[in-house]
N, C-alpha and C. Protein backbone atom coordinates (compact mmCIF):
# COMPACT_ATOMS: atom_id res chain seq x y z
N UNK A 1 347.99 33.42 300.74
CA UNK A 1 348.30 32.16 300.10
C UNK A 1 349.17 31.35 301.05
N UNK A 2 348.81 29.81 301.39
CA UNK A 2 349.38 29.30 302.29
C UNK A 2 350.60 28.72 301.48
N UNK A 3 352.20 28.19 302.33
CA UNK A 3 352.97 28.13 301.57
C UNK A 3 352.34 26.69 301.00
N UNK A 4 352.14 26.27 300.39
CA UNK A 4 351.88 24.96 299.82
C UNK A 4 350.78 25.08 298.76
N UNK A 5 350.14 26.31 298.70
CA UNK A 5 349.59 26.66 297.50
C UNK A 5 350.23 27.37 296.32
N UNK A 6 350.07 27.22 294.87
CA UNK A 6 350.91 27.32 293.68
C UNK A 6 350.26 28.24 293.30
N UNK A 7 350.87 29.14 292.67
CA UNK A 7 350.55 30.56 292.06
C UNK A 7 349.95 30.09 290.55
N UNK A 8 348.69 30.58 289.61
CA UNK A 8 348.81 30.45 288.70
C UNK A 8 349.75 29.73 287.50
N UNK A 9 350.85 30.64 287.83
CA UNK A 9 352.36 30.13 286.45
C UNK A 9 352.86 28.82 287.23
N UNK A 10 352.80 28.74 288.39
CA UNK A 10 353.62 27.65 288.73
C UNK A 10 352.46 26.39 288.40
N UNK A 11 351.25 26.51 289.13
CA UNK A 11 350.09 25.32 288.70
C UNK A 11 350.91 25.23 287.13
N UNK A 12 350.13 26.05 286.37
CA UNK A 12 350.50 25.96 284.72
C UNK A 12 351.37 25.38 284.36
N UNK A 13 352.76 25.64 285.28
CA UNK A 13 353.93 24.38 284.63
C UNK A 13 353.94 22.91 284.81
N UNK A 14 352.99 23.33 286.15
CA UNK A 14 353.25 21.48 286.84
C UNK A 14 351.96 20.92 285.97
N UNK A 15 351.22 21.28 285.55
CA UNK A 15 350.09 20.84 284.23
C UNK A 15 350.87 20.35 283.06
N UNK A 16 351.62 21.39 282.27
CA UNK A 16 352.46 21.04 281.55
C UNK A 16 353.23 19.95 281.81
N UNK A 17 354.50 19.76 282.89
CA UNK A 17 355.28 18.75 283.04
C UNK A 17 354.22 17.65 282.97
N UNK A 18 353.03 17.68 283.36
CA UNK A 18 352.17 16.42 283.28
C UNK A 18 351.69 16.43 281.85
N UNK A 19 351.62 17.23 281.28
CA UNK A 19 351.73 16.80 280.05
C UNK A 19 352.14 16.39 279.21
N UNK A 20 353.35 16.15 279.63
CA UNK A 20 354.55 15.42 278.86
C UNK A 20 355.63 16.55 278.77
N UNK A 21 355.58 17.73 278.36
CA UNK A 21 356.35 19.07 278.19
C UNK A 21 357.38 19.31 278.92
N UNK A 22 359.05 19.56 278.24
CA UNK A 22 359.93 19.76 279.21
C UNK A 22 359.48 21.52 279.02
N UNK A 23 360.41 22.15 279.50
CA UNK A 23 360.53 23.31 280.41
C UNK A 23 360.66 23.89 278.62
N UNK A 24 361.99 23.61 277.83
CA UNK A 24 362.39 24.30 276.87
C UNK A 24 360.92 24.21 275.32
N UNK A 25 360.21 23.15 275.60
CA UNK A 25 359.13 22.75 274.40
C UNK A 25 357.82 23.79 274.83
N UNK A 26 357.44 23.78 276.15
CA UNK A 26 356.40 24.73 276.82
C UNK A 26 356.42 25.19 278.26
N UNK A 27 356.23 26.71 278.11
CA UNK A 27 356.40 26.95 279.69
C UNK A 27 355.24 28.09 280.10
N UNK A 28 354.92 28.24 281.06
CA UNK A 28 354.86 29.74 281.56
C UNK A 28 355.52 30.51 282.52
N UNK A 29 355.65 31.70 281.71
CA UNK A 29 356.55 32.71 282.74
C UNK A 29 355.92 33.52 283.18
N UNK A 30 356.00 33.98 284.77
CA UNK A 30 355.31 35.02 285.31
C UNK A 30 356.12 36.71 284.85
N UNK A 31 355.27 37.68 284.34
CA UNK A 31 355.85 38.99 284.15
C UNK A 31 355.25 39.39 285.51
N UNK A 32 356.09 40.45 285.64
CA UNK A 32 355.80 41.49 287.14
C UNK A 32 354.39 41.92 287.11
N UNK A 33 354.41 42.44 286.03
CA UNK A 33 353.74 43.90 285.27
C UNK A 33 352.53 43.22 285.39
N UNK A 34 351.21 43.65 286.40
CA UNK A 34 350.07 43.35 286.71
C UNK A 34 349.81 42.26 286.35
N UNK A 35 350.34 40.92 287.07
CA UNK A 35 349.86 39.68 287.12
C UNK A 35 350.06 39.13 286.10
N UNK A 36 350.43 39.25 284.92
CA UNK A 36 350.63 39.07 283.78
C UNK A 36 351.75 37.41 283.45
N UNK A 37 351.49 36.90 282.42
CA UNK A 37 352.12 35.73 282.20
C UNK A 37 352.61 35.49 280.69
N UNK A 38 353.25 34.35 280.22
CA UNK A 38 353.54 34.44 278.74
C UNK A 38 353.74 33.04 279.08
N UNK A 39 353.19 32.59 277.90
CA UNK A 39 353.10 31.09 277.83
C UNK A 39 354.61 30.74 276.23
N UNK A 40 355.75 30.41 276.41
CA UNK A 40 356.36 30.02 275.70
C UNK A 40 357.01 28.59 275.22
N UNK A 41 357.54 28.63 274.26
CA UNK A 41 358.99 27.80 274.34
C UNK A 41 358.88 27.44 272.17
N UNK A 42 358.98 26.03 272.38
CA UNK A 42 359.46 25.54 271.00
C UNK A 42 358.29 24.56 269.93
N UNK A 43 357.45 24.71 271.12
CA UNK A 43 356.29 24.26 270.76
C UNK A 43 354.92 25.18 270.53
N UNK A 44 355.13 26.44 270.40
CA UNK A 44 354.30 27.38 270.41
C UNK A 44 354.86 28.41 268.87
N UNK A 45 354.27 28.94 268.04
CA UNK A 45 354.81 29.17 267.23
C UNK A 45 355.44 30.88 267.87
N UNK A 46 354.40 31.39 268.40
CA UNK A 46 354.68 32.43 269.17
C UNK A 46 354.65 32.79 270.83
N UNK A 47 354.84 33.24 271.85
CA UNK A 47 354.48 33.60 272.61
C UNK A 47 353.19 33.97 273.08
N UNK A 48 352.37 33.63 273.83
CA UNK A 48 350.46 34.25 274.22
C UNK A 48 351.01 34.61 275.43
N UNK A 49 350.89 35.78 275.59
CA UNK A 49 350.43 36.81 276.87
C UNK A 49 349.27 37.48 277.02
N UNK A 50 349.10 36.73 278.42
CA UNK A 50 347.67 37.29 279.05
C UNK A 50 347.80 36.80 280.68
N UNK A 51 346.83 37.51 281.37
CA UNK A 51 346.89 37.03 282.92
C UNK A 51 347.08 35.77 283.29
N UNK A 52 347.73 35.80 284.38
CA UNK A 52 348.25 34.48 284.84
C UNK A 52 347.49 33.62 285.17
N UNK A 53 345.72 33.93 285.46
CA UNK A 53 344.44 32.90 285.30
C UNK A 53 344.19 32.18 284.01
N UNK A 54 344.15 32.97 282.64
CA UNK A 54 343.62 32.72 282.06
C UNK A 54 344.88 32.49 281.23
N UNK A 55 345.98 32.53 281.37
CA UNK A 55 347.23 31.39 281.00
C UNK A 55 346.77 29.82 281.49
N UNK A 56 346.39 30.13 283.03
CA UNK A 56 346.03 28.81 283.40
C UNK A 56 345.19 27.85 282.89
N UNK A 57 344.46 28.67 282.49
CA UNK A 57 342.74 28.56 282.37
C UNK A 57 342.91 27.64 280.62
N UNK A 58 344.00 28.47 279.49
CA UNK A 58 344.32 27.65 278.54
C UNK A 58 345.58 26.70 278.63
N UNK A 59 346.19 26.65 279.57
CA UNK A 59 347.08 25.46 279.89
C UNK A 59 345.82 24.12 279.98
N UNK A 60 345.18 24.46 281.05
CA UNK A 60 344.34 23.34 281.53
C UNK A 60 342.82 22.73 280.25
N UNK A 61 343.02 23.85 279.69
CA UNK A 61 341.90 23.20 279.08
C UNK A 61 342.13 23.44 277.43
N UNK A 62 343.18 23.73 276.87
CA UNK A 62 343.81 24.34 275.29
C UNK A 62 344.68 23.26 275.38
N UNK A 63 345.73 23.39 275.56
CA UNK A 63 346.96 22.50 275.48
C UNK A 63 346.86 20.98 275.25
N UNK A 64 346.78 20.44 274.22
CA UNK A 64 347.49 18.88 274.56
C UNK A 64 347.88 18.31 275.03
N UNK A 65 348.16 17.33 275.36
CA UNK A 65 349.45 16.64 275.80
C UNK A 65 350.15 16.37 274.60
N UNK A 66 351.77 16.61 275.02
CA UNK A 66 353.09 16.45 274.47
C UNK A 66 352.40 15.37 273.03
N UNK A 67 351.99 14.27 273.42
CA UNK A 67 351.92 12.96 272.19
C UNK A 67 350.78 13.43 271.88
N UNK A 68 349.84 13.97 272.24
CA UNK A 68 348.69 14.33 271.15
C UNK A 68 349.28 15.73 270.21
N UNK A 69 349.61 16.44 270.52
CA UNK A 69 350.45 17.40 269.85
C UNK A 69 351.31 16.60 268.25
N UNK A 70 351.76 15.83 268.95
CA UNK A 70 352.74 15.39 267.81
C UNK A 70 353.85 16.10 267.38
N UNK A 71 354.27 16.54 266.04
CA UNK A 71 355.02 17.42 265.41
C UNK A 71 354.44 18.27 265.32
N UNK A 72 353.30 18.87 265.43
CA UNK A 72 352.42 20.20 265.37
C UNK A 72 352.94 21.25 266.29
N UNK A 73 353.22 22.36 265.86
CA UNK A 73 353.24 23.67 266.70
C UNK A 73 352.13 24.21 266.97
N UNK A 74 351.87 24.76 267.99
CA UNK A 74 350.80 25.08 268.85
C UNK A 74 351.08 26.72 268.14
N UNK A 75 349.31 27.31 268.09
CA UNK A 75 349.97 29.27 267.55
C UNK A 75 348.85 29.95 268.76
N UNK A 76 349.29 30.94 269.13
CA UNK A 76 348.04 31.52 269.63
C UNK A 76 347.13 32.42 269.64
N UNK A 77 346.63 31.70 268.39
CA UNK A 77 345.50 31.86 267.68
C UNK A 77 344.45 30.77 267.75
N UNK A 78 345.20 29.84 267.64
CA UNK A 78 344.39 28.42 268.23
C UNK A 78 343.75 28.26 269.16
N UNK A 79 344.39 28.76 270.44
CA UNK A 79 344.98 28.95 271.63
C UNK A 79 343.67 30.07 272.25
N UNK A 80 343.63 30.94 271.26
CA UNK A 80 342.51 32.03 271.95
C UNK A 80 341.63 31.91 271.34
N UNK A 81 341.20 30.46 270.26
CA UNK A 81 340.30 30.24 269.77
C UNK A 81 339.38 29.10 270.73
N UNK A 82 340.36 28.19 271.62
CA UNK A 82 339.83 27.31 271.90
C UNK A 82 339.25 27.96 273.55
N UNK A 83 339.96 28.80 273.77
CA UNK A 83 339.67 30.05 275.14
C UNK A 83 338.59 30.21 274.82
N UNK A 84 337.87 31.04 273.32
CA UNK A 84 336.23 31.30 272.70
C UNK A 84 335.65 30.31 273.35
N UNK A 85 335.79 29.32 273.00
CA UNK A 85 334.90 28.04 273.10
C UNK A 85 334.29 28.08 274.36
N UNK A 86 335.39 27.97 275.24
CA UNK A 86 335.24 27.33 276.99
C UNK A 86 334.85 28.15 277.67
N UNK A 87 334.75 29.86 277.09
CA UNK A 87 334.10 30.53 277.89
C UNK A 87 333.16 31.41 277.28
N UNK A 88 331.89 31.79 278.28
CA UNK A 88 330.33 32.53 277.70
C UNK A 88 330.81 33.72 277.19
C-alpha cells in the first residue's frame, strides 16, 4: 500500500465526514483481530461488525447522508438488509 492510499476504515470515515457525520454521530473503527471493523457512534442504534471491506462496502452504499437520515437511527439490521440488496 502506497503511503497515500487509505485503508478500508479510514476511506469509510472520510465517506462519512462527506456525509455530513461528525466522528461522535458515525464512525468506523478498525479491530486488530483479522481485519475486522465496527461501524459505530449515536446514530446507529447498535454497533455492525464485519470486515473492514464490507464495512466499506455499507458505508458507501447503506448509509445516508447526515440530512437524509434526519432524526432516524440507523440499526444493523437495516444495514445488512440493504448489504442483501447490493450484493448476488
Amino acid at each position: 500500500m502506497s503511503e497515500s492510499a487509505l485503508s478500508p476504515v479510514e476511506e469509510a470515515n472520510a465517506q462519512l465526514r462527506g456525509k455530513g457525520y461528525s466522528e461522535a454521530q458515525l464512525s468506523a473503527v478498525g479491530v486488530t483481530l483479522r481485519r475486522k471493523a465496527l461501524l459505530k457512534g449515536n446514530k446507529i442504534v447498535s454497533p455492525l461488525s464485519d470486515d473492514e471491506d464490507t464495512v466499506l462496502h455499507i458505508v458507501t452504499h447503506c448509509v445516508p447522508t447526515f440530512e437524509a437520515l434526519g432524526r432516524r437511527t440507523l440499526t444493523p439490521q437495516e444495514l445488512r438488509a440493504c448489504l442483501g440488496r447490493q450484493r448476488p
